[in-house]
N, C-alpha and C. Protein backbone atom coordinates (compact mmCIF):
# COMPACT_ATOMS: atom_id res chain seq x y z
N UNK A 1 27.64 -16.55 30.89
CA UNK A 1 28.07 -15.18 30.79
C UNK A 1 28.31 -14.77 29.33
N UNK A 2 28.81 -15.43 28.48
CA UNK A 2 29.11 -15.30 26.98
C UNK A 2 28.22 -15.41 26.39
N UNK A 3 27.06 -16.29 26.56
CA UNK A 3 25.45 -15.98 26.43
C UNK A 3 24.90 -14.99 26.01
N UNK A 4 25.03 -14.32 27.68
CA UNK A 4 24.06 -12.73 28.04
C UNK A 4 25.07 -11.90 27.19
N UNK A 5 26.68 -11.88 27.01
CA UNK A 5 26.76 -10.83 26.67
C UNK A 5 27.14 -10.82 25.07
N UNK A 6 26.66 -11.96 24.44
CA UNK A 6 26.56 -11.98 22.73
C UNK A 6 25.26 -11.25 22.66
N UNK A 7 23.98 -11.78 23.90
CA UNK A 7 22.31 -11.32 23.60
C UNK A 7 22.47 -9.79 23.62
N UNK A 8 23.59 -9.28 24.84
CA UNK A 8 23.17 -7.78 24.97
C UNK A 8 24.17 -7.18 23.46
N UNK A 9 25.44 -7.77 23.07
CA UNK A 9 25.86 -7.11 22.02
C UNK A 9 25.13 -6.82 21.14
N UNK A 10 24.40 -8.29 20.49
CA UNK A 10 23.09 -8.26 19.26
C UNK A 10 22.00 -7.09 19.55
N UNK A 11 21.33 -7.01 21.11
CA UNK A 11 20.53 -5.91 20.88
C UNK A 11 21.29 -4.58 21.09
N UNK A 12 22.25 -3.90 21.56
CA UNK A 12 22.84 -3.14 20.98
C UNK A 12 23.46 -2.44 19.60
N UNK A 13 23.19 -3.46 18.90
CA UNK A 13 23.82 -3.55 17.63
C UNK A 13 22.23 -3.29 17.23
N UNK A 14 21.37 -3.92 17.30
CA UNK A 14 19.88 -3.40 16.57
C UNK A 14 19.17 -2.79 17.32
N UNK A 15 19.49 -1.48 18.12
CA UNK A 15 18.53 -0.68 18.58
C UNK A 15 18.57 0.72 17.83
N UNK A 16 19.47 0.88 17.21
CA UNK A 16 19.72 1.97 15.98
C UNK A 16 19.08 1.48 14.85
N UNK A 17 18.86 0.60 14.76
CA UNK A 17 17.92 -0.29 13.44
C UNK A 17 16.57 -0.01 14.04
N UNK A 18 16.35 -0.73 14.64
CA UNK A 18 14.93 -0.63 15.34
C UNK A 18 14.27 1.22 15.67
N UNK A 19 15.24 1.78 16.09
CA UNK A 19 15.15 3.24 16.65
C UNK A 19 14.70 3.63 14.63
N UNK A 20 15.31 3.64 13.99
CA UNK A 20 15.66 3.92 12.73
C UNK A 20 14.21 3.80 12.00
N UNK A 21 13.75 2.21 11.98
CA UNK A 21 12.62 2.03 11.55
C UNK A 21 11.25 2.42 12.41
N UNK A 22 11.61 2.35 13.09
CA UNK A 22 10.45 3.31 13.79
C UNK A 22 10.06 4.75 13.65
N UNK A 23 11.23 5.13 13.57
CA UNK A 23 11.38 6.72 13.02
C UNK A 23 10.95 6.87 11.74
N UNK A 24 11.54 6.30 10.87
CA UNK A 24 10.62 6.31 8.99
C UNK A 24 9.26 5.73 9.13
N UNK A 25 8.92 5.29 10.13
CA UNK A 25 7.38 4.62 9.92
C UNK A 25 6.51 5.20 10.78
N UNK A 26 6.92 6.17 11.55
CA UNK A 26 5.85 7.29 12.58
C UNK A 26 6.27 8.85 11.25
N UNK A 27 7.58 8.85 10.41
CA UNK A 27 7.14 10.23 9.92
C UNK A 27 6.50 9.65 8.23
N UNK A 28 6.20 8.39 8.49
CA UNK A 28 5.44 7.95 6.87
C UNK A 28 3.80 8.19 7.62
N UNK A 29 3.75 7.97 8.63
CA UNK A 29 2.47 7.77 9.40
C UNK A 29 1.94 8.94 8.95
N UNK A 30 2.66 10.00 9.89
CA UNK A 30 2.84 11.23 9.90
C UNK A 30 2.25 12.26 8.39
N UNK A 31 2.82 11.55 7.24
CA UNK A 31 2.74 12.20 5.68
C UNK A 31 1.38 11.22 4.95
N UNK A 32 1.12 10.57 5.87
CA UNK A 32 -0.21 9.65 4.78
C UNK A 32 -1.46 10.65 4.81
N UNK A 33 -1.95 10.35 3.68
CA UNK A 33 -3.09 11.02 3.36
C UNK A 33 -4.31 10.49 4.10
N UNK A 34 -4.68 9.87 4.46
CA UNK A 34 -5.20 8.70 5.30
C UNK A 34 -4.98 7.34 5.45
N UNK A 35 -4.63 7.66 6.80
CA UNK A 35 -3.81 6.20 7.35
C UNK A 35 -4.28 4.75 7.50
N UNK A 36 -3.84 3.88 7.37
CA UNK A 36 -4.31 2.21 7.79
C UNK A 36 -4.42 1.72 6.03
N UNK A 37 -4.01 2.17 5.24
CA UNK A 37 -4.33 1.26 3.71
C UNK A 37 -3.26 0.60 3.54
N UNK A 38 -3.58 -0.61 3.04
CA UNK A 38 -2.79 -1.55 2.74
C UNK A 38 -3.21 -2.11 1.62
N UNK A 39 -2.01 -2.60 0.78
CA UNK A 39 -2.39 -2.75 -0.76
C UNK A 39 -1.57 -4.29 -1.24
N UNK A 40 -2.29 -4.91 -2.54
CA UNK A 40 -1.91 -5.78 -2.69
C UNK A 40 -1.80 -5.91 -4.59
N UNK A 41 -1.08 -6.26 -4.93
CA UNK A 41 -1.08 -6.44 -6.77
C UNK A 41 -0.64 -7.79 -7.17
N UNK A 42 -1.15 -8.05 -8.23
CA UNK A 42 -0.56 -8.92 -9.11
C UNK A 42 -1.05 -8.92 -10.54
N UNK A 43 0.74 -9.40 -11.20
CA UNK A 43 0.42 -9.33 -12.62
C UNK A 43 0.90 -10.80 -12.92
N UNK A 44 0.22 -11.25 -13.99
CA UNK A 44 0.42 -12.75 -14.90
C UNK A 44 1.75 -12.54 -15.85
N UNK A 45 2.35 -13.40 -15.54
CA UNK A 45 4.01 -13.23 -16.68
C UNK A 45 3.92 -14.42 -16.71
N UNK A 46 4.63 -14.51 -18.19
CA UNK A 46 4.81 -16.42 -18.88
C UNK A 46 5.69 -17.11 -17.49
N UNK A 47 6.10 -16.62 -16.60
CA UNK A 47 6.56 -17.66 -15.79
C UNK A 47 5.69 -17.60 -14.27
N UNK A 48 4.20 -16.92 -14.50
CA UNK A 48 3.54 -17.12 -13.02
C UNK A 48 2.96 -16.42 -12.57
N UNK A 49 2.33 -15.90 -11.83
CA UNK A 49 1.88 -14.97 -11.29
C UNK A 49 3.06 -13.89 -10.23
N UNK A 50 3.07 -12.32 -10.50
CA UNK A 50 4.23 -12.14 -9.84
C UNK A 50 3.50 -10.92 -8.69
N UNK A 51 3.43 -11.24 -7.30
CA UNK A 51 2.81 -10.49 -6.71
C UNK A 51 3.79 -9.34 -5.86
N UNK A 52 2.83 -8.13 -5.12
CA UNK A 52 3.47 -7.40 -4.41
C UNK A 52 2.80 -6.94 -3.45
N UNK A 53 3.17 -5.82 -2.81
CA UNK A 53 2.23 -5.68 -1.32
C UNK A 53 2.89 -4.73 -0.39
N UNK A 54 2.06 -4.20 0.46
CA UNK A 54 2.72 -3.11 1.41
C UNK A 54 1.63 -1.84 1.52
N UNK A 55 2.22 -1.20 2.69
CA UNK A 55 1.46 0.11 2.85
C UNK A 55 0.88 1.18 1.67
N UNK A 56 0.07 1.74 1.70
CA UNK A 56 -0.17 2.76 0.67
C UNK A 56 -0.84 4.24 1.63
N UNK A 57 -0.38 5.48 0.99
CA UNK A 57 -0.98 6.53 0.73
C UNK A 57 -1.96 6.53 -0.19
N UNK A 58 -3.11 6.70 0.55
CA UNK A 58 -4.52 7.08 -0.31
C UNK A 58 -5.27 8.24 -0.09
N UNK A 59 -5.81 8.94 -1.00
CA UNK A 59 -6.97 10.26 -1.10
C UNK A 59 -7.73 10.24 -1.78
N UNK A 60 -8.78 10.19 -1.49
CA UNK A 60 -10.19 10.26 -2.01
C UNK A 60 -10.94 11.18 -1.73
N UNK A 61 -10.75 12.41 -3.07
CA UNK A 61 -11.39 13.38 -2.45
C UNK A 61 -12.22 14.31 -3.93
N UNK A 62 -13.73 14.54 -3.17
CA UNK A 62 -14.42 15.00 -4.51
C UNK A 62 -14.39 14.06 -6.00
N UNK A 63 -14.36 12.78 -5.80
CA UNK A 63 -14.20 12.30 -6.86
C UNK A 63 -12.73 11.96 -7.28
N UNK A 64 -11.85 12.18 -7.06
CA UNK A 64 -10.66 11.85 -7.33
C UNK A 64 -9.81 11.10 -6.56
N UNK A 65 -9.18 10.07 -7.04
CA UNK A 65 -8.60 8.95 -6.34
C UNK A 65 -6.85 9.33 -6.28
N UNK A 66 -5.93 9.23 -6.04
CA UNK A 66 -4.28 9.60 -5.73
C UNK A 66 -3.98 8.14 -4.79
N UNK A 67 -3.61 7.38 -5.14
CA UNK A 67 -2.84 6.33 -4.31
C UNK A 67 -1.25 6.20 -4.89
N UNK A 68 -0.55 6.37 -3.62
CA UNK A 68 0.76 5.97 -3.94
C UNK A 68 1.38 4.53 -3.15
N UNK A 69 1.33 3.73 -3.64
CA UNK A 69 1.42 2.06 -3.40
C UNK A 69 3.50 1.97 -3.09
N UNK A 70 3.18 1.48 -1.68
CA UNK A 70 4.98 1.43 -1.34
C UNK A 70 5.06 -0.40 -1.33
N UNK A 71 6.48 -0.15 -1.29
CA UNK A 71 6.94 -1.78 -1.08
C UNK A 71 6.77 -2.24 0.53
N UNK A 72 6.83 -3.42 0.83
CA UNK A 72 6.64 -3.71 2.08
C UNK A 72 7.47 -3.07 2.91
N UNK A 73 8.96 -2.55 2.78
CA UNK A 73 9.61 -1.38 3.17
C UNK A 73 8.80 -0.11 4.16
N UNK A 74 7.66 0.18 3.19
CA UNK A 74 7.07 1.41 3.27
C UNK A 74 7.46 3.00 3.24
N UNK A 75 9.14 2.23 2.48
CA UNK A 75 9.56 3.96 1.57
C UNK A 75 9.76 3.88 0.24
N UNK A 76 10.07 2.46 -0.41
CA UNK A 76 10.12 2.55 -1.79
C UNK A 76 8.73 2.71 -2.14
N UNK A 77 8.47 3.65 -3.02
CA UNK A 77 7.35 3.80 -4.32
C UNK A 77 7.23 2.57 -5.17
N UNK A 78 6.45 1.92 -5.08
CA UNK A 78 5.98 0.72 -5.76
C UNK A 78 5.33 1.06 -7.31
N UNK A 79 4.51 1.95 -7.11
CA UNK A 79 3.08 2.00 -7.66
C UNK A 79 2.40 3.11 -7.76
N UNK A 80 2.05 3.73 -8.30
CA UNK A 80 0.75 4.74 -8.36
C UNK A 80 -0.40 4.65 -8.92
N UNK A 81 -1.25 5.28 -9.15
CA UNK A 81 -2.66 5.04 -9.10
C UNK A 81 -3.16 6.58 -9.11
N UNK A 82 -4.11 7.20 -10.34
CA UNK A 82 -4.40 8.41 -10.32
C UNK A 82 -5.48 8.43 -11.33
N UNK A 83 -6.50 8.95 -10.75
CA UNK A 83 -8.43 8.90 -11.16
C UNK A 83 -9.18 9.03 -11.04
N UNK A 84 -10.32 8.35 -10.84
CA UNK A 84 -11.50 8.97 -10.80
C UNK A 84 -12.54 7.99 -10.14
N UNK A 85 -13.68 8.32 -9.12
CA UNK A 85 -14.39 7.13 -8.37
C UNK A 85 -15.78 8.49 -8.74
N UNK A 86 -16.60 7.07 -9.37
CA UNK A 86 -17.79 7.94 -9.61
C UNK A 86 -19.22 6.93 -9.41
N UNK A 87 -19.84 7.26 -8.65
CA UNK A 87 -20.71 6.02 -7.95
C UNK A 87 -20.45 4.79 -7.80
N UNK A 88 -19.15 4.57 -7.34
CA UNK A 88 -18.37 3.04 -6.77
C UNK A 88 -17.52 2.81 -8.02
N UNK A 89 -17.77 3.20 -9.26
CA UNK A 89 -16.93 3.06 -10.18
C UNK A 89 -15.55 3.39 -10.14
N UNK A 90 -14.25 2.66 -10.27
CA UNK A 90 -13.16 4.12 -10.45
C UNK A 90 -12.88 3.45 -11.95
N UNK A 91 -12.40 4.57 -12.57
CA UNK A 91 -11.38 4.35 -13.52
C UNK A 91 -9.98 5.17 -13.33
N UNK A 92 -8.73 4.23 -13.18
CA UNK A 92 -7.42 5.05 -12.70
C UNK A 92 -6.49 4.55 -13.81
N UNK A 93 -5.24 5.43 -13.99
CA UNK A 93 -3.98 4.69 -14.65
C UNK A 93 -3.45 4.80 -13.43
N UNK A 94 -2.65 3.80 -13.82
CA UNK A 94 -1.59 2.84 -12.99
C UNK A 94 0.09 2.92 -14.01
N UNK A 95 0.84 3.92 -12.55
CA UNK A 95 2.23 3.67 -13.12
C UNK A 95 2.67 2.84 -12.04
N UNK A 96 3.88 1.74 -12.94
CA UNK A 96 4.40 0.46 -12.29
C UNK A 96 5.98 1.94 -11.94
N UNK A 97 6.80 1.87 -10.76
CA UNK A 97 7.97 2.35 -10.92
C UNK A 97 8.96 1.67 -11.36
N UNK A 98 10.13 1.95 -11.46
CA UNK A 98 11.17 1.20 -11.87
C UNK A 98 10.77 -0.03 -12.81
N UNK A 99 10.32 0.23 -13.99
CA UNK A 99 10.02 -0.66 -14.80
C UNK A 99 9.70 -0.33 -15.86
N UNK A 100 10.04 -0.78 -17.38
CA UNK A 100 9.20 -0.80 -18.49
C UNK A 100 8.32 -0.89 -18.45
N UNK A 101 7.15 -1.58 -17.93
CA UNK A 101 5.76 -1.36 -18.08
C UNK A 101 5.45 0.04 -18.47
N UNK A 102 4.51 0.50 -19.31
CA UNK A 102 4.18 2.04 -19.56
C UNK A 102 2.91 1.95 -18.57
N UNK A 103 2.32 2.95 -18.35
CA UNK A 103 1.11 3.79 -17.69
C UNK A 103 -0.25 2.69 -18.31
N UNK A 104 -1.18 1.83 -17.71
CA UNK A 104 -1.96 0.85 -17.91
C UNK A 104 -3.45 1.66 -17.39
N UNK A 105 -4.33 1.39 -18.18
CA UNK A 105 -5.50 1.91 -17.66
C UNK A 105 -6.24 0.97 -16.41
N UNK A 106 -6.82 1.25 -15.99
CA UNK A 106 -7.39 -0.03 -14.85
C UNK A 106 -8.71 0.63 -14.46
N UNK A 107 -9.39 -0.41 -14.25
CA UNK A 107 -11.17 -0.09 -13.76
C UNK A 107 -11.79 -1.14 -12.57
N UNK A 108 -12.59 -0.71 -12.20
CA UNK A 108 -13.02 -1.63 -11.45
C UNK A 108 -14.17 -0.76 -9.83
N UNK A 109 -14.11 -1.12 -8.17
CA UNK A 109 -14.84 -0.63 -7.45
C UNK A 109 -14.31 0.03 -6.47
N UNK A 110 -14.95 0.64 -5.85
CA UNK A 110 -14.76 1.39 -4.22
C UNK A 110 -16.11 1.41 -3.66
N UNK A 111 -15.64 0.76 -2.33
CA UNK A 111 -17.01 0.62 -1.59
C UNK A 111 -16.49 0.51 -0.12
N UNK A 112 -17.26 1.16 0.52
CA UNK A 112 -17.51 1.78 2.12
C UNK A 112 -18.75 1.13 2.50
N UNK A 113 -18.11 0.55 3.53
CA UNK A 113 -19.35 -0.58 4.48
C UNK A 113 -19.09 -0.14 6.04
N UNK A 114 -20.15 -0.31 6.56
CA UNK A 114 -20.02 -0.01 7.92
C UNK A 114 -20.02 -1.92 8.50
N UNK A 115 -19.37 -2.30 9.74
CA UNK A 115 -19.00 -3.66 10.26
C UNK A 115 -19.42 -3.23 11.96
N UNK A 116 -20.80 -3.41 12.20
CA UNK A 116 -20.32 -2.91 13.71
C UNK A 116 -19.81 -1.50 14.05
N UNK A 117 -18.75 -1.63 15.26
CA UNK A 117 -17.74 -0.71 15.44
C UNK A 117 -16.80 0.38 14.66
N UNK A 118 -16.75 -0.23 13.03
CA UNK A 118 -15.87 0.20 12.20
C UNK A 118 -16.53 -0.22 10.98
N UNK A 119 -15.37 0.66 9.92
CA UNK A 119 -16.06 1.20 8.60
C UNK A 119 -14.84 0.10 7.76
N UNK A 120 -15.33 -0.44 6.59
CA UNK A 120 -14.06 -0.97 5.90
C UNK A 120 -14.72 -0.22 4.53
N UNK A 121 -12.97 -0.25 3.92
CA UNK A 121 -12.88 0.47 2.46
C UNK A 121 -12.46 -0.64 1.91
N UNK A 122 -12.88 -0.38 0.54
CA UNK A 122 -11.73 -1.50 -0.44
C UNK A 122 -11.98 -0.73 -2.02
N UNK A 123 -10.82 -0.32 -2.74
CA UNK A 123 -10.56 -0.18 -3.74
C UNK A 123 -9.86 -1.04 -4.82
N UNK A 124 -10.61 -2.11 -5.76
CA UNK A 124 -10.11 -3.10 -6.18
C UNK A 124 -10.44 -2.63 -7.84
N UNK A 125 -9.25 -2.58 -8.64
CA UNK A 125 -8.81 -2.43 -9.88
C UNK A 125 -8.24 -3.82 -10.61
N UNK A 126 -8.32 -3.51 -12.19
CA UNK A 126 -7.97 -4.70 -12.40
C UNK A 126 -7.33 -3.91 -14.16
N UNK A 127 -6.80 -5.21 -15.23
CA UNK A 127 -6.61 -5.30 -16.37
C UNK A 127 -6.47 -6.71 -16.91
N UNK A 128 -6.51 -6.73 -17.62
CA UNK A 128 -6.31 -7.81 -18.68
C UNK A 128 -5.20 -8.70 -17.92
N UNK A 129 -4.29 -8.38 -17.85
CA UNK A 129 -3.61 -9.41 -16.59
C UNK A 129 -3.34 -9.38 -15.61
N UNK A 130 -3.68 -8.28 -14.41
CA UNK A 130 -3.59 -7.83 -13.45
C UNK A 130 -4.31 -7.03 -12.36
N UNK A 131 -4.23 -6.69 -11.26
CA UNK A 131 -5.39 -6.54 -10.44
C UNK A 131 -4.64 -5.60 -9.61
N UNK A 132 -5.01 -4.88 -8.69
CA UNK A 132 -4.55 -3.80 -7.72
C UNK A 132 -5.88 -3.75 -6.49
N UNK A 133 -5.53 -4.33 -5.45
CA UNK A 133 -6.78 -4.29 -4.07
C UNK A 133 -6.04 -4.00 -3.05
N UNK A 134 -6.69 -2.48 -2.69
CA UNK A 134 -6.57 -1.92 -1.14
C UNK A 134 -7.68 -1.18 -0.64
N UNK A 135 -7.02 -1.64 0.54
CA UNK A 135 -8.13 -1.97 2.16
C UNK A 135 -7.83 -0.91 3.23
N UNK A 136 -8.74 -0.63 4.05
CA UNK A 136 -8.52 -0.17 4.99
C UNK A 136 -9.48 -0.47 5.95
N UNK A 137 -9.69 -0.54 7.13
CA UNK A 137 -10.42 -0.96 8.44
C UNK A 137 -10.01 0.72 9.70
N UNK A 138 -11.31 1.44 10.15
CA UNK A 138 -11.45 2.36 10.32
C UNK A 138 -12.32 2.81 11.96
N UNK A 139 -12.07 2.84 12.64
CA UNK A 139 -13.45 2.79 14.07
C UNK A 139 -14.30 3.98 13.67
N UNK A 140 -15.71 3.51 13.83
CA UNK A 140 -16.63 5.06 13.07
C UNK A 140 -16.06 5.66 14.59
């Protein structure tokens, strides 16, 4: 009996959590520019490679790229990304948030493949010590 009713306290206690995150992640759904991207970075520092990751807002439109890169959270602002894709080419700057780093130029591809059933994207950037790759998977 003290069992069941520690199990039912605990999920009582996290269904306002759960209710909560569900709610910020159907009205992030909700505000994406196109949905399903997921993003990944890393930069080289004298002590290692230091990586990051999480959902992103992406637009690609007429040539112009807008990615806003979140933390695995998917409300902190990680990252941005703002540029230009010109026959698979992009060239974007990249602001790091909350950080000294200044505004970094970055270059690199975008390419759209059809798989079967579905379409995959990938926008992969890079610099001198660091890289920026996001994905998306799409049903035509």
């Amino acid at each position: 009996m003290v069992k069941r009713t520690v199990a039912l306290f605990g999920l009582y206690m996290l269904t306002p959590l759960l209710v909560g995150a569900l709610g910020v992640s159907a009205l992030r759904g909700l505000a994406c520019a196109e949905p399903g991207w997921k993003w990944i970075g890393g930069d080289a520092s004298p002590s290692g490679w230091v990586t990051v990751h999480g959902p992103a807002d992406v637009n690609v439109n007429g040539g112009q790229l807008t990615a806003k890169l979140y933390d695995p959270d998917g409300v902190t602002l990680a990252q941005t990304l703002k540029g230009s894709i010109n026959s698979g080419r992009v060239n974007a700057v990249r602001y790091v948030h909350d950080s000294d780093v200044g505004d970094e130029t970055m270059s690199g591809t975008y390419t759209k493949e059809g798989h079967g059933n579905s379409v995959g994207e990938a926008i992969i950037v890079q610099t001198k010590w660091g890289f920026v790759g996001i994905t998306r998977t799409v049903r035509k």
